[in-house]
N, C-alpha and C. Protein backbone atom coordinates (compact mmCIF):
# COMPACT_ATOMS: atom_id res chain seq x y z
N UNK A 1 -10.30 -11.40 -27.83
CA UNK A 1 -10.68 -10.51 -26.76
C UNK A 1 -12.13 -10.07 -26.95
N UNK A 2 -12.77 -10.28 -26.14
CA UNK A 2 -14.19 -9.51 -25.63
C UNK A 2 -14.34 -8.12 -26.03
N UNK A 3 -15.34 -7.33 -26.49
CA UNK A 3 -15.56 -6.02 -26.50
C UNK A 3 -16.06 -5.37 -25.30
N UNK A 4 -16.65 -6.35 -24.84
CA UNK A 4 -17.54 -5.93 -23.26
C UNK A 4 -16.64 -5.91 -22.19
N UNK A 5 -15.15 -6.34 -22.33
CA UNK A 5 -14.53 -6.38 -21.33
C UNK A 5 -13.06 -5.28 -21.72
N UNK A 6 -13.41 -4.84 -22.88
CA UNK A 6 -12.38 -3.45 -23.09
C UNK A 6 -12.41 -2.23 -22.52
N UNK A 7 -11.66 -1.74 -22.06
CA UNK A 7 -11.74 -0.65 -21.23
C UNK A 7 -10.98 1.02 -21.98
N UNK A 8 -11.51 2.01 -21.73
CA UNK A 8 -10.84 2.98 -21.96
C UNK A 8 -9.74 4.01 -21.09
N UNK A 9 -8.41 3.73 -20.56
CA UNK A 9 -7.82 4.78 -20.13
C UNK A 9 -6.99 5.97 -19.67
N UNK A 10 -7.71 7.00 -19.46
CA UNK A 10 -7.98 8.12 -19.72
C UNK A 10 -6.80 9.26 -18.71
N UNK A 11 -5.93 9.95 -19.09
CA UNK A 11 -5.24 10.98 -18.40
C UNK A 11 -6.37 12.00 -17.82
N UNK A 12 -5.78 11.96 -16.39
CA UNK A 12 -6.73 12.83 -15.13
C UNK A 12 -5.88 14.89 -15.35
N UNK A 13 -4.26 14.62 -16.07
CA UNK A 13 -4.10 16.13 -16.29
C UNK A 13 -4.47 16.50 -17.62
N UNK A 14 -4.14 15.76 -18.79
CA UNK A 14 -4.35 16.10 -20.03
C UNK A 14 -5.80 15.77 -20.60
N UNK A 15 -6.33 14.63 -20.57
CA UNK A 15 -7.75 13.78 -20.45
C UNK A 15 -7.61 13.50 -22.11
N UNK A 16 -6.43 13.05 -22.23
CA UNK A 16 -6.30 12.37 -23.50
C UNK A 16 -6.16 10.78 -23.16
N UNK A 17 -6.87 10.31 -24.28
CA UNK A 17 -6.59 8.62 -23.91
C UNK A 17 -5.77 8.07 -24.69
N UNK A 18 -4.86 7.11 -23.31
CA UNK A 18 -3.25 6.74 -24.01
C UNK A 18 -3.44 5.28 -23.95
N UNK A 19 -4.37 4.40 -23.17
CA UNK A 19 -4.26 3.37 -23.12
C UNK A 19 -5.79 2.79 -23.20
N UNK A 20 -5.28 1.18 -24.08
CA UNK A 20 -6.64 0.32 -23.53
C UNK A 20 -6.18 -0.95 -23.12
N UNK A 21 -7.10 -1.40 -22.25
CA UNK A 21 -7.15 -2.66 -21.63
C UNK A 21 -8.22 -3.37 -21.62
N UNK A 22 -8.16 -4.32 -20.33
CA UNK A 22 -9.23 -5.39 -20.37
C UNK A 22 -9.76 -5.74 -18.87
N UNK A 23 -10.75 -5.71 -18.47
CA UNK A 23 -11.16 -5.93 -16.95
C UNK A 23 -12.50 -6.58 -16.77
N UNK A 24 -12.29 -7.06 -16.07
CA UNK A 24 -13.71 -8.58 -15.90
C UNK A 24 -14.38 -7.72 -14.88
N UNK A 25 -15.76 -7.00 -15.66
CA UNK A 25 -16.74 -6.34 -14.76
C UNK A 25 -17.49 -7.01 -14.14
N UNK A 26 -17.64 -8.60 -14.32
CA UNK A 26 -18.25 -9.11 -13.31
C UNK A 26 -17.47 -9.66 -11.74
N UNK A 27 -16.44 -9.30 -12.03
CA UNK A 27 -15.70 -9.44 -10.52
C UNK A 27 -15.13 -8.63 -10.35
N UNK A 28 -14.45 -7.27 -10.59
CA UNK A 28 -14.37 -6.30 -10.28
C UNK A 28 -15.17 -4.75 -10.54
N UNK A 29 -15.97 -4.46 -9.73
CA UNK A 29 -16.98 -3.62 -10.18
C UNK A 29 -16.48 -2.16 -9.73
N UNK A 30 -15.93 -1.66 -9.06
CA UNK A 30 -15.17 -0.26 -9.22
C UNK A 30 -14.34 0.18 -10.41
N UNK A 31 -14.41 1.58 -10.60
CA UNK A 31 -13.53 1.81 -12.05
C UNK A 31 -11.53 1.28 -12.07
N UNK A 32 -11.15 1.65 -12.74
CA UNK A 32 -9.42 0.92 -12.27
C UNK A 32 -8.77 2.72 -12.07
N UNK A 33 -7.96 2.38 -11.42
CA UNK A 33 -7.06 3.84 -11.66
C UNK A 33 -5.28 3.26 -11.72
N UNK A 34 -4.80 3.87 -12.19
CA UNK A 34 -3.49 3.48 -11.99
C UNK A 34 -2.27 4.63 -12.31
N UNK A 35 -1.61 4.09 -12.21
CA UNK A 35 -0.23 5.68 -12.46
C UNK A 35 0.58 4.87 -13.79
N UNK A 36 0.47 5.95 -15.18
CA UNK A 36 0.76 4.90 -16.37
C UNK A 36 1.77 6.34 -16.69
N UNK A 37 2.18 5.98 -17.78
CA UNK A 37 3.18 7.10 -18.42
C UNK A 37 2.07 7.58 -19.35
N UNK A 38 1.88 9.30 -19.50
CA UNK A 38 0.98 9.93 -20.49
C UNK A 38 2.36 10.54 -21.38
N UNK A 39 2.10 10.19 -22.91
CA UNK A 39 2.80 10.89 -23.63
C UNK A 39 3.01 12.51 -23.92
N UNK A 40 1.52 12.91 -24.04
CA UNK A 40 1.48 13.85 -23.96
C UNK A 40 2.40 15.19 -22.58
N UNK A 41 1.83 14.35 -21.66
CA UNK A 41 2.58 15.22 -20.55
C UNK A 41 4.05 15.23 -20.11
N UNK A 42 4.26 14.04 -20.79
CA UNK A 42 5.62 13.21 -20.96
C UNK A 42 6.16 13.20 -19.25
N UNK A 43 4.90 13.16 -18.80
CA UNK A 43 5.69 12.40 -17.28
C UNK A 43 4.43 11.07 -17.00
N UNK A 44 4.81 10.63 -15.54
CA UNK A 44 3.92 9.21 -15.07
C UNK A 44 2.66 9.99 -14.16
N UNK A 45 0.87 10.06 -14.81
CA UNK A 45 0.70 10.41 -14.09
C UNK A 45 -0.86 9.24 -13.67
N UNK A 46 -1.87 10.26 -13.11
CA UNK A 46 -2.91 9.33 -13.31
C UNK A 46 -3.93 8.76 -14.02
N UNK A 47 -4.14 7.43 -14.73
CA UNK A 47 -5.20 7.25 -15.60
C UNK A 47 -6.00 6.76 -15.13
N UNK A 48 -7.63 7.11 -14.82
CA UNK A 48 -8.58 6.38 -14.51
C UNK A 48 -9.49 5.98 -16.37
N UNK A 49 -10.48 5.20 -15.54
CA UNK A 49 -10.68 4.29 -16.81
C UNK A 49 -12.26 5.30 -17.07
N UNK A 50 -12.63 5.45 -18.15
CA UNK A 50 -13.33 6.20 -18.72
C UNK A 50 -14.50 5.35 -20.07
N UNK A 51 -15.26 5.57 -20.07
CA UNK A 51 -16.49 5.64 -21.41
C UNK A 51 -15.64 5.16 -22.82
């Protein structure tokens, strides 16, 4: 796996980071958002992708 194509993300209630992934910034150039399970909050909420 690429380092340049690792992603960080990030809980929008807690802003703890629960997940990483992988996304090809040369063909998708907006950030990702998605609805993931946060442990912390222990429900499904939103993670956008972060720094």
């Amino acid at each position: 796996m690429s380092q340049d194509n690792l992603i960080k993300m990030k809980c929008e209630v807690c802003k703890s980071v629960n997940y990483h992934s992988t996304r090809n910034k040369k063909k998708i150039k907006e950030k990702l958002e998605m609805k993931k399970y946060c442990r912390k909050c222990r429900k499904h909420t939103l993670h956008k992708e972060s720094k």
